[in-house]
Protein backbone atom coordinates (compact mmCIF):
# COMPACT_ATOMS: atom_id res chain seq x y z
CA UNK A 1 1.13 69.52 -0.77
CA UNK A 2 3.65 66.78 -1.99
CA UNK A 3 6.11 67.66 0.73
CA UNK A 4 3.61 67.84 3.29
CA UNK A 5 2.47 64.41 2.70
CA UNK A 6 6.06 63.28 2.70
CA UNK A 7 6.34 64.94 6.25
CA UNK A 8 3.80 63.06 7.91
CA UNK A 9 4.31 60.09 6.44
CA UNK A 10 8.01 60.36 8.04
CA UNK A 11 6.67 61.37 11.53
CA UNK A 12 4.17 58.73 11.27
CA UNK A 13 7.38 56.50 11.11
CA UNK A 14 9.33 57.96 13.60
CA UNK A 15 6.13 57.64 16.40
CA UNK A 16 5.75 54.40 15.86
CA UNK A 17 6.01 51.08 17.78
CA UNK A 18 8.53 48.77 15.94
CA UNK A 19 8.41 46.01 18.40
CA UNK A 20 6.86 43.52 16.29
CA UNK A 21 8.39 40.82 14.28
CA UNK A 22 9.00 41.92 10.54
CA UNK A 23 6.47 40.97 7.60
CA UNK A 24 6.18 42.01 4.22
CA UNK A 25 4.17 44.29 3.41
CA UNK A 26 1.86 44.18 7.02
CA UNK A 27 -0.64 47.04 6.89
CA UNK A 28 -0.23 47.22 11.17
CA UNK A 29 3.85 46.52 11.78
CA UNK A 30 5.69 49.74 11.90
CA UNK A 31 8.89 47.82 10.79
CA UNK A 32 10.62 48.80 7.45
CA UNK A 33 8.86 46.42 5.80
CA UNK A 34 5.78 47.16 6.72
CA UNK A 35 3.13 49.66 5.22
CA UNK A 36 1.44 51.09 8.90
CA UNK A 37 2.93 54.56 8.00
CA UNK A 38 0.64 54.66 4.17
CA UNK A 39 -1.85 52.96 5.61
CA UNK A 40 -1.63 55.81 8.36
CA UNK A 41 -1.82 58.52 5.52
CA UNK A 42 -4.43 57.17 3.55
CA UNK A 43 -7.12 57.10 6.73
CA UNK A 44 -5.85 60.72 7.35
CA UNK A 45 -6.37 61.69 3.68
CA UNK A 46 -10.44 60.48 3.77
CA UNK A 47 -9.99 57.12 2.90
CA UNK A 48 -11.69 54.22 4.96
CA UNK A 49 -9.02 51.15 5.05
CA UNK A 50 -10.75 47.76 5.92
CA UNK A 51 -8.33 44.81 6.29
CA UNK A 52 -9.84 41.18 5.55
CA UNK A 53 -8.43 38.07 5.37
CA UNK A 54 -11.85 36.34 4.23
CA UNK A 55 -12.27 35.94 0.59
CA UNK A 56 -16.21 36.31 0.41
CA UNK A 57 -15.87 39.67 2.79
CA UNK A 58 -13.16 40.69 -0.06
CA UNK A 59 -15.26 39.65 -2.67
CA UNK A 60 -18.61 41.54 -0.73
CA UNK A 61 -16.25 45.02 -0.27
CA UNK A 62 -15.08 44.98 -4.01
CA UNK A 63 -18.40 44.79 -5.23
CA UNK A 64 -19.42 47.98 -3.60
CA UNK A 65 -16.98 50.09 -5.19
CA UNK A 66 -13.11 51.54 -4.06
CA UNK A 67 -9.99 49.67 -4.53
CA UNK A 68 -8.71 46.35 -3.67
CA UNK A 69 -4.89 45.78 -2.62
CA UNK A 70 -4.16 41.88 -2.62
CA UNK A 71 -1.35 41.30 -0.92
CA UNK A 72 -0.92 37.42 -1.64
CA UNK A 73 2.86 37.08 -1.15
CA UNK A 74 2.17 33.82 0.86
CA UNK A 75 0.55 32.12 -2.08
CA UNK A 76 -2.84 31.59 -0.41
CA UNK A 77 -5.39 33.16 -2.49
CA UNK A 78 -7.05 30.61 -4.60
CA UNK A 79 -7.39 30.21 -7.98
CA UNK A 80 -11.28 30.32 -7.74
CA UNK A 81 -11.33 33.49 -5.24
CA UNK A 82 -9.09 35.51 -8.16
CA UNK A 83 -12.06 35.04 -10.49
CA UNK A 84 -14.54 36.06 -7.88
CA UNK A 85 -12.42 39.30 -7.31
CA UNK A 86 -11.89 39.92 -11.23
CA UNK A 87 -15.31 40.32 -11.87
CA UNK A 88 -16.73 42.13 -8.94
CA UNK A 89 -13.83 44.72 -7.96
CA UNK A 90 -13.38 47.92 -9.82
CA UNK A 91 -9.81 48.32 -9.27
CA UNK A 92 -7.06 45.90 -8.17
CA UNK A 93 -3.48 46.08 -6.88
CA UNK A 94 -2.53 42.78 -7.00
CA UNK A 95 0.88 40.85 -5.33
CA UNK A 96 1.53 37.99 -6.28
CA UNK A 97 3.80 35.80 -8.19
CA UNK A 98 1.54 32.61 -8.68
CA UNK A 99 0.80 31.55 -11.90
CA UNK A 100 -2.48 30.40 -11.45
CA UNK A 101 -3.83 33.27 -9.63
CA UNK A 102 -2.12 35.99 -12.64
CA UNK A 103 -4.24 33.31 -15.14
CA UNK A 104 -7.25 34.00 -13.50
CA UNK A 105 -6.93 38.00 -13.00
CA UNK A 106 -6.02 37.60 -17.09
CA UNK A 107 -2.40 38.82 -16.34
CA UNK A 108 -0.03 37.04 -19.34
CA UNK A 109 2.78 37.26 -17.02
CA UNK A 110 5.33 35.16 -15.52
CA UNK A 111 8.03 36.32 -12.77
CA UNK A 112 11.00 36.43 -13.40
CA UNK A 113 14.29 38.51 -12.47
CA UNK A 114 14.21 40.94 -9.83
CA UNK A 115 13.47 44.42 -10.39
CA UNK A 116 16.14 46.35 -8.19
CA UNK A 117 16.18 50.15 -8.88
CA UNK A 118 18.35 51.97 -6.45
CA UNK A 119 18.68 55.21 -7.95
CA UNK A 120 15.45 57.33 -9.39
CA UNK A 121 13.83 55.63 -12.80
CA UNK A 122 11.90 58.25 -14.86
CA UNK A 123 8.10 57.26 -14.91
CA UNK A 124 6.90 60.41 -16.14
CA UNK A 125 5.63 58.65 -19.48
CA UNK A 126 4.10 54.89 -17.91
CA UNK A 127 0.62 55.03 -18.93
CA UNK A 128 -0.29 54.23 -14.90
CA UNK A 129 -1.26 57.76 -13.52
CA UNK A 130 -0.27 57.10 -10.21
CA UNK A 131 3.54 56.02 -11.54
CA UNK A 132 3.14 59.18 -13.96
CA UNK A 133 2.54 62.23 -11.08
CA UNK A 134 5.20 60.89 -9.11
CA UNK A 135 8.06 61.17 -11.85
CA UNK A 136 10.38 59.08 -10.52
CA UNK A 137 10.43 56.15 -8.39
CA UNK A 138 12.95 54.06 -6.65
CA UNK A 139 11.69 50.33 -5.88
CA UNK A 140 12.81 46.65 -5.81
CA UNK A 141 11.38 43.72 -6.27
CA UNK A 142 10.05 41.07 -8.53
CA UNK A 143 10.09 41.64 -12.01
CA UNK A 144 7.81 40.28 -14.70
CA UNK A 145 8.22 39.27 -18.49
CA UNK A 146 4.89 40.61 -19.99
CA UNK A 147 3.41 40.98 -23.73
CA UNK A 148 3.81 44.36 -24.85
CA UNK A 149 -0.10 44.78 -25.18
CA UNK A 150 -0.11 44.81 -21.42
CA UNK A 151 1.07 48.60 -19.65
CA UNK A 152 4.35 48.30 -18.21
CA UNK A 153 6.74 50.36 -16.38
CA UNK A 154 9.13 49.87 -13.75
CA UNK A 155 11.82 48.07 -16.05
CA UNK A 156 14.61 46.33 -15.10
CA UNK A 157 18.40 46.98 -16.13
CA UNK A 158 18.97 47.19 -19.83
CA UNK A 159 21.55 44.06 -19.55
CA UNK A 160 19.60 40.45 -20.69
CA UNK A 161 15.84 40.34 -21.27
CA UNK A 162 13.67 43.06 -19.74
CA UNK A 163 11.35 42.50 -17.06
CA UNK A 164 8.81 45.01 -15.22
CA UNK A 165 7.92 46.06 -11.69
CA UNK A 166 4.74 47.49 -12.49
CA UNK A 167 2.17 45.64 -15.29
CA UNK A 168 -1.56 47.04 -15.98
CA UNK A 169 -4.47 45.18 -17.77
CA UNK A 170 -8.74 45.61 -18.17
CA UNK A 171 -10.82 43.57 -15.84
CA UNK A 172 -14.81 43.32 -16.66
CA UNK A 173 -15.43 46.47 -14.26
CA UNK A 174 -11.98 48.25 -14.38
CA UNK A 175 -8.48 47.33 -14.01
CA UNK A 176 -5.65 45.17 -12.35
CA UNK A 177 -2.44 46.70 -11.22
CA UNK A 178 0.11 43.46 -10.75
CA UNK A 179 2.93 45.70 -8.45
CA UNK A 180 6.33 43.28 -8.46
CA UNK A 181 8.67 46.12 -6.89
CA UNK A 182 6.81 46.52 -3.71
CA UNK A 183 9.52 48.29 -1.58
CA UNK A 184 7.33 51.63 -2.74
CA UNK A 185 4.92 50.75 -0.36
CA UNK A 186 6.89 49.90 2.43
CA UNK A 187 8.03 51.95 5.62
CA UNK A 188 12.12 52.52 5.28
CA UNK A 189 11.93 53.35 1.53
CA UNK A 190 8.23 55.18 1.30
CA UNK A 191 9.57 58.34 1.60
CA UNK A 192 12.60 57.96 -1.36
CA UNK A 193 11.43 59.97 -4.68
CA UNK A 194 8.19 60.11 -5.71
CA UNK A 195 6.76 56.37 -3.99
CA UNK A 196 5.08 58.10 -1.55
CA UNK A 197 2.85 59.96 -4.55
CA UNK A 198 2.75 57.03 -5.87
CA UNK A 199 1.61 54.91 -3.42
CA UNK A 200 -1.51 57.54 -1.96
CA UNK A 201 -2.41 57.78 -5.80
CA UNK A 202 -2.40 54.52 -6.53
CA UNK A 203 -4.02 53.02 -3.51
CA UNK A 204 -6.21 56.11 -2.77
CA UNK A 205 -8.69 58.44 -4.71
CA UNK A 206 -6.26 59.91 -7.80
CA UNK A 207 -5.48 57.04 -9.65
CA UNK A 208 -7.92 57.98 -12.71
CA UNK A 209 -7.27 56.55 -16.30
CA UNK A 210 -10.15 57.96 -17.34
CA UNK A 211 -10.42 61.28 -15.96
CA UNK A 212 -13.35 60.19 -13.65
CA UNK A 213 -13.49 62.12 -10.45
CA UNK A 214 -14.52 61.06 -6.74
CA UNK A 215 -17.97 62.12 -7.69
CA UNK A 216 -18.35 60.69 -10.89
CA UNK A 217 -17.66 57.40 -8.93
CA UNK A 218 -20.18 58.41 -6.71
CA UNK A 219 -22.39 58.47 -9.56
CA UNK A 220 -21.34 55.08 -10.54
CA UNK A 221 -22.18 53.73 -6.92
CA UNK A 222 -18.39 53.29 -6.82
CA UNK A 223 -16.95 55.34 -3.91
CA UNK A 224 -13.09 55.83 -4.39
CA UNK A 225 -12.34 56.53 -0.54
CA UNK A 226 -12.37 52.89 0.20
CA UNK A 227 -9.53 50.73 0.12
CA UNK A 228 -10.18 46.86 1.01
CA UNK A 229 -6.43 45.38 2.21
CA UNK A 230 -6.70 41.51 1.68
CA UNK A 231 -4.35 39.56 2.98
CA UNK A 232 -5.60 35.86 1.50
CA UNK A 233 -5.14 33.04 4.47
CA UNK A 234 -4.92 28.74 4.10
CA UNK A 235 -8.73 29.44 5.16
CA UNK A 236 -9.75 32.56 3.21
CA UNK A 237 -12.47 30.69 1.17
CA UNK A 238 -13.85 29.27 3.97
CA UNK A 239 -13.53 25.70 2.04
CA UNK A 240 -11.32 23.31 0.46
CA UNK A 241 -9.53 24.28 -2.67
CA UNK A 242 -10.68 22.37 -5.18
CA UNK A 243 -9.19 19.76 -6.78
CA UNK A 244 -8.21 22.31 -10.08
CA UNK A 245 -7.18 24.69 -7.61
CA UNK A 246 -4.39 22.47 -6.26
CA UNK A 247 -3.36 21.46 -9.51
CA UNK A 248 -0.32 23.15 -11.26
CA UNK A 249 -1.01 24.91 -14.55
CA UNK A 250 0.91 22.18 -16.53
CA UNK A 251 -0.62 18.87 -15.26
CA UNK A 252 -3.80 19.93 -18.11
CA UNK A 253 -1.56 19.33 -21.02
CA UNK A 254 0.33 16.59 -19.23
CA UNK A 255 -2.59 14.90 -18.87
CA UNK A 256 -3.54 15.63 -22.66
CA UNK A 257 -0.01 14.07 -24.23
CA UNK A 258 -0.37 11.10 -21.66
CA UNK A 259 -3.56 10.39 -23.12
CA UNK A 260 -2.96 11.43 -27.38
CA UNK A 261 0.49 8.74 -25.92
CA UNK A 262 -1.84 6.11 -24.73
CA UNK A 263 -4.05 6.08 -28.25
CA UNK A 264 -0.73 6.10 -30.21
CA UNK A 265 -0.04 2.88 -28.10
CA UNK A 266 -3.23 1.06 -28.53
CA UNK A 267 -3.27 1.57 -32.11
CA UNK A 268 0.26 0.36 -32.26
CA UNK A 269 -0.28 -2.44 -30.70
CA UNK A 270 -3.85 -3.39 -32.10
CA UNK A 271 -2.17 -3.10 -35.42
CA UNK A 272 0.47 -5.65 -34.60
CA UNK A 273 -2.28 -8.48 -33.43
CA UNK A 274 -4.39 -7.52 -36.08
CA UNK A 275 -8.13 -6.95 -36.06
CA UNK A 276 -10.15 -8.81 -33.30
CA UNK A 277 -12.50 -11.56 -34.62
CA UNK A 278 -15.53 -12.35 -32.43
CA UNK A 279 -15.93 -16.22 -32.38
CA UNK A 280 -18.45 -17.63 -30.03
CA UNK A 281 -15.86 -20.81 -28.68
CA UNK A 282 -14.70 -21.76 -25.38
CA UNK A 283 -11.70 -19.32 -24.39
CA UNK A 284 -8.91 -20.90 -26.76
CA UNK A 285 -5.06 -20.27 -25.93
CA UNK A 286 -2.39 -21.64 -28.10
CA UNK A 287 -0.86 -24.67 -27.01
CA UNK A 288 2.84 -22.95 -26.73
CA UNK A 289 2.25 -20.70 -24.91
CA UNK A 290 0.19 -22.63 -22.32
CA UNK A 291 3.29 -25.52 -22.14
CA UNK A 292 5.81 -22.06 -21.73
CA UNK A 293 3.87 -20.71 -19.15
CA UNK A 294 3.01 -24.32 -17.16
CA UNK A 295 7.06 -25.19 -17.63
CA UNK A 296 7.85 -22.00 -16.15
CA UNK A 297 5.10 -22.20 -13.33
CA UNK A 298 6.98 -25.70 -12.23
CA UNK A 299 10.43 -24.47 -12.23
CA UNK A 300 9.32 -21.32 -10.46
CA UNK A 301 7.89 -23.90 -7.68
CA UNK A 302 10.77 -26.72 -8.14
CA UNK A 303 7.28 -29.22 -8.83
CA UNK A 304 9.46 -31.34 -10.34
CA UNK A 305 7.57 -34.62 -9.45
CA UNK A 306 4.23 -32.97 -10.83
CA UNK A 307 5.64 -31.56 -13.87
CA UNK A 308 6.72 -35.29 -15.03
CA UNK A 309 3.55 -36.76 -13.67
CA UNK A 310 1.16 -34.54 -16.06
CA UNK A 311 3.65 -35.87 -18.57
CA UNK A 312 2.86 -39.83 -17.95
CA UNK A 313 -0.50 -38.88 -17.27
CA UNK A 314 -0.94 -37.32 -20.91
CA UNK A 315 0.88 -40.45 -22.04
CA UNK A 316 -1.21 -43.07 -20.86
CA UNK A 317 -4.02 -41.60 -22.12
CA UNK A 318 -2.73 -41.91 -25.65
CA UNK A 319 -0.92 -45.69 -25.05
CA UNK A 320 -4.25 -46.83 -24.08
CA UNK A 321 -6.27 -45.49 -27.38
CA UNK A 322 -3.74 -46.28 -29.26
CA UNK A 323 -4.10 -49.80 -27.85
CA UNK A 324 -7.33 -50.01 -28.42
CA UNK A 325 -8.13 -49.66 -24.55
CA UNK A 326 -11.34 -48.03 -23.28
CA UNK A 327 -11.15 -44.79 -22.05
CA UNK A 328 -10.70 -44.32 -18.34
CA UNK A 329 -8.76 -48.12 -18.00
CA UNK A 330 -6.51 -48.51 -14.89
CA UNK A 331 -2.80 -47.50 -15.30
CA UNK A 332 -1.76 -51.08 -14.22
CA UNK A 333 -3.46 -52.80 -17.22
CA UNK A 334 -2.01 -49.71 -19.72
CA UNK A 335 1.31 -50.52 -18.38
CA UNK A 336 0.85 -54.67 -18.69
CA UNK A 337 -0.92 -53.88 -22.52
CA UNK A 338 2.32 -51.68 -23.06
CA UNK A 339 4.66 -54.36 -22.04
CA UNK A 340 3.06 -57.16 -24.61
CA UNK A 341 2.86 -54.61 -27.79
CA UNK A 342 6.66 -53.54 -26.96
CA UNK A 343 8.48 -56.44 -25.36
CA UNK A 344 9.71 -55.01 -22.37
CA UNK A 345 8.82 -56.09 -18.77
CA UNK A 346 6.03 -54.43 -17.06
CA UNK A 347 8.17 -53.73 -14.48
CA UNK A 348 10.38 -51.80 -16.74
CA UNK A 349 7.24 -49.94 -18.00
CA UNK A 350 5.83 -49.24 -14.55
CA UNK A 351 9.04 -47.37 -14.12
CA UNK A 352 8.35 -44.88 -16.83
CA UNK A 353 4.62 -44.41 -16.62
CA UNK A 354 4.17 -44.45 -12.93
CA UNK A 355 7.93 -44.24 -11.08
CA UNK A 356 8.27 -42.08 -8.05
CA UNK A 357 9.45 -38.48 -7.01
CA UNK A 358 11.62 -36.50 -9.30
CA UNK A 359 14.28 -34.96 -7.12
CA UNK A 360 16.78 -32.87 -9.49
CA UNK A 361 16.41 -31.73 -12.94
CA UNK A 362 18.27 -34.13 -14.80
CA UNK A 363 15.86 -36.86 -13.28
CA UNK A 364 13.03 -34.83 -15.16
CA UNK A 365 14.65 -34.69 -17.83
CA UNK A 366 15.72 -38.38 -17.84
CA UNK A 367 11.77 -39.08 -17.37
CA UNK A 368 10.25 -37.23 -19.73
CA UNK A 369 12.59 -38.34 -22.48
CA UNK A 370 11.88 -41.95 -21.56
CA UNK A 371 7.89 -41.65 -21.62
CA UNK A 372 8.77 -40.00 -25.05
CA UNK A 373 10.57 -43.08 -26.07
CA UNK A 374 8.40 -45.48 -24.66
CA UNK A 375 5.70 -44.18 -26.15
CA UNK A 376 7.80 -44.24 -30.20
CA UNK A 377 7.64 -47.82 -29.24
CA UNK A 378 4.08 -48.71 -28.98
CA UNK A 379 3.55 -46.58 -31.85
CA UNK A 380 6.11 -48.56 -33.63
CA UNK A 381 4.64 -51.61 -32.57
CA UNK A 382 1.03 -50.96 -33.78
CA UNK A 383 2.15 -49.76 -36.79
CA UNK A 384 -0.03 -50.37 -39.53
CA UNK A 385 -2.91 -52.06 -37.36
CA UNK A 386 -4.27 -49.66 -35.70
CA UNK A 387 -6.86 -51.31 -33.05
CA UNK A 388 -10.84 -50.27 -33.23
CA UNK A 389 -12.27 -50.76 -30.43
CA UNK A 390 -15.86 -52.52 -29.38
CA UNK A 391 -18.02 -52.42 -26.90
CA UNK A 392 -18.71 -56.16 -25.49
CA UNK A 393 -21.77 -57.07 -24.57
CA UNK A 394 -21.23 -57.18 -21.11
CA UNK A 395 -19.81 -53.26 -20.71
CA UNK A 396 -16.47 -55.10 -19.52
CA UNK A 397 -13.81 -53.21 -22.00
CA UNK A 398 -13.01 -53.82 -25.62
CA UNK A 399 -10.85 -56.50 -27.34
CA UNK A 400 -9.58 -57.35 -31.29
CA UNK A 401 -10.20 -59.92 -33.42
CA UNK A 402 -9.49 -63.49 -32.90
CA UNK A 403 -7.65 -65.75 -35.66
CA UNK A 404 -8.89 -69.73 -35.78
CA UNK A 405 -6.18 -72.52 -34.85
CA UNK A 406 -6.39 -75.10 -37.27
CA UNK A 407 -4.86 -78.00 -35.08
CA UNK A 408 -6.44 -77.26 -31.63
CA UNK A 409 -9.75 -75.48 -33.14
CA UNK A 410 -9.82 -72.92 -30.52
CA UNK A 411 -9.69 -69.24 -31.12
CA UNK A 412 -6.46 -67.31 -30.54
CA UNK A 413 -6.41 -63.58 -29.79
CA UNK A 414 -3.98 -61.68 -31.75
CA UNK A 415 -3.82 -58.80 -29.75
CA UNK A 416 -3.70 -58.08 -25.96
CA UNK A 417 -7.74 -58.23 -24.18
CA UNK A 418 -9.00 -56.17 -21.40
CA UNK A 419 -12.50 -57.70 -19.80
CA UNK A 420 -14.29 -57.34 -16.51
CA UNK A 421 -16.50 -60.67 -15.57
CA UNK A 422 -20.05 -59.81 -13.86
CA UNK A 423 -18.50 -60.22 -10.48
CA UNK A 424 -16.62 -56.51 -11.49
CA UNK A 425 -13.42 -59.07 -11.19
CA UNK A 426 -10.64 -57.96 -13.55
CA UNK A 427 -8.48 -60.24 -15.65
CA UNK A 428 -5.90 -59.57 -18.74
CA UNK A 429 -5.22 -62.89 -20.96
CA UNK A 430 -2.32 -62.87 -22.93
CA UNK A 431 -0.84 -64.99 -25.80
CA UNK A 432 1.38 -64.80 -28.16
CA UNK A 433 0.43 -65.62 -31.75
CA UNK A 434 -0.60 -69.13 -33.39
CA UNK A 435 2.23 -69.98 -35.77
CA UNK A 436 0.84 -73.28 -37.25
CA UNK A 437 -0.05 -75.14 -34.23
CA UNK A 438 3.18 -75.04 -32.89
CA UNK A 439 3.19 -74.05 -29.09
């Protein structure tokens, strides 16, 4: 019977058309890679071969009963379309090396070397039946590095790790066959020892673990002449892969470190500036670090002229209270009060509190160190009487104390006064102090 089979299949072969451009594994090219020739046999031998590149028609033909060949060499079969064929089919011969779609058929197996067995290797003792009845077999391939819970057969040379053309495992409703050395299906090696047994049992109606027969299957609502040949497409679901299906298996626990990494950094840090205090305040930031990060803003811009002027601004604010002048008081009487308490013209003074445009850096720097000396020296100058001021009765500014002159018996300011007359007119007095009546 054996040798008959092996007959036809090699006049099925020899009649054939081999016109066609070559693909793996292509259930209609009569090219040596192709399978027409078994796929010839098997509809000879009683069994009804549908071909379907649709996922849900796979899924739909599985459920009735038969076998399922996946032949997803391209890659295309989704993640999500394995599950749906896992738990509907009875019996799957899967091809594939994609590591997502042997996670979700349960298969523990990576690929790895090839599987490349030129001469006869014994399978009289795999636990597969199909690999079993034919005895020997002579296949290449890709080989995979399975658990040893998992039936395996088809090894690889003895030299380095072990790896298997052939890997079985339980499904919900029966069993997956992952085939790596699929050159036993094929056209130019079909008829070499025992693949062509192996391939009609294993695809067609022999191919019983169990011991079940056609008609126990029948029983079961499972009808073994019925082989579904999927060959997934970019469109097989008939929608988008999903956003998990895209994925590659290791971007889960990438995901996981990257996050346990970005807790390990928070509390790192947190610890480092200490606890957080609610305070209910205006937002507060600490006065280096806003002069640091205003100095730098300038010299990024070369504001040279604007950096000094918030520096005399901020200065004649303070020369003024500490003159005793009222808040908001023109620059020009600041600079004149400035002049009197330290001696120096008010042209002189002008210079330093007003100027004009800072060109280079060393002008800046020239500046700023001048409004810090200028303002030492009215400090210096008020030194132990430090002016209060008073609000006159007409709103027009504040002014000190005057001392009595004995010989003229008028009053005498002692200090430098600011007023404005009811005419909003504005006029500084100065003189200098009364030293016994002596101009």
């Amino acid at each position: 019977m054996l040798i008959g089979v092996v007959l036809a299949v090699g006049a099925g072969i020899a009649g054939m058309d081999t016109s066609s451009e070559p693909v793996q594994l292509d259930p209609t090219s009569a090219t040596p890679t192709g399978t027409r020739a078994l796929v010839h046999v098997l509809e000879q031998r009683g069994t009804r071969v549908d071909i379907v590149h649709d996922a849900p028609a796979a899924t739909e033909s599985a459920s009735v009963g038969g076998t399922v060949f996946v032949d997803d060499s391209a890659g295309a079969l989704s993640a999500r379309s394995a599950r749906q064929l896992k738990h509907s089919a009875h019996r799957v011969v899967l091809v594939t090396s994609d590591t997502r779609v042997l996670e979700a058929f349960g298969l523990r197996a990576t690929a790895a070397a090839e599987v490349s067995a030129t001469t006869p290797v014994d399978t009289s003792t795999c636990a597969v039946p199909a690999a079993a009845a034919a005895r020997t077999l002579t296949a290449t391939g890709t080989g995979f590095d399975a658990p040893a819970s998992m039936v395996r057969c088809l090894p690889s040379d003895d030299s380095g790790a072990r790896t298997w053309g052939l890997v079985r495992t339980g499904i919900p409703n029966g069993t997956v066959t992952l085939l790596g050395a699929t050159s036993v299906l094929q056209n130019g090696s079909i008829t070499s020892a025992g693949n062509a047994s192996f391939a009609l049992n294993l695809l067609g109606t022999t191919d019983r673990a169990d011991g079940r027969t056609a008609d126990d299957d029948a029983v079961h609502g499972a009808s073994s002449a019925r082989l579904t040949w999927f060959v997934p497409t970019a469109s097989s679901d008939g929608a988008a892969p999903s956003l998990a299906d895209l994925a590659p298996g290791w971007i889960t626990p990438v995901l996981l470190v990257g996050a346990l990494v970005g807790l390990a950094a928070a509390f790192w840090r947190g610890r480092r500036l200490g606890p957080l205090v609610v305070e209910r305040l205006p937002v507060v930031v600490r006065a280096a670090e806003t002069a640091e990060g205003r100095a730098r803003l300038y010299s990024r811009t070369r504001d040279r002229t604007h950096a000094l002027d918030t520096l005399r601004i901020a200065a004649v604010r303070r020369i003024g209270r500490r003159l005793g002048l009222a808040r908001g008081t023109h620059v020009d009487l600041v600079v004149a009060a400035a002049a009197v308490a330290t001696g120096r013209p008010a042209a002189s003074v002008g210079a330093v509190l007003v100027g004009g445009r800072t060109h280079d850096d060393a002008t800046l720097v020239a500046g700023a160190d001048a409004v810090v000396e200028l303002e030492r020296a009215v400090i210096a100058s008020t030194s132990g009487r430090t002016p209060t001021p008073s609000a006159r009765a007409d709103g027009g500014g504040v002014s000190a104390p005057a001392a009595s002159d004995e010989t003229t018996g008028t009053a005498t300011p002692t200090s430098t006064s600011t007023s404005t007359s009811t005419s909003t007119s504005t006029s500084t007095s100065t003189t200098m102090p009364d030293h016994g009546g002596r101009p």
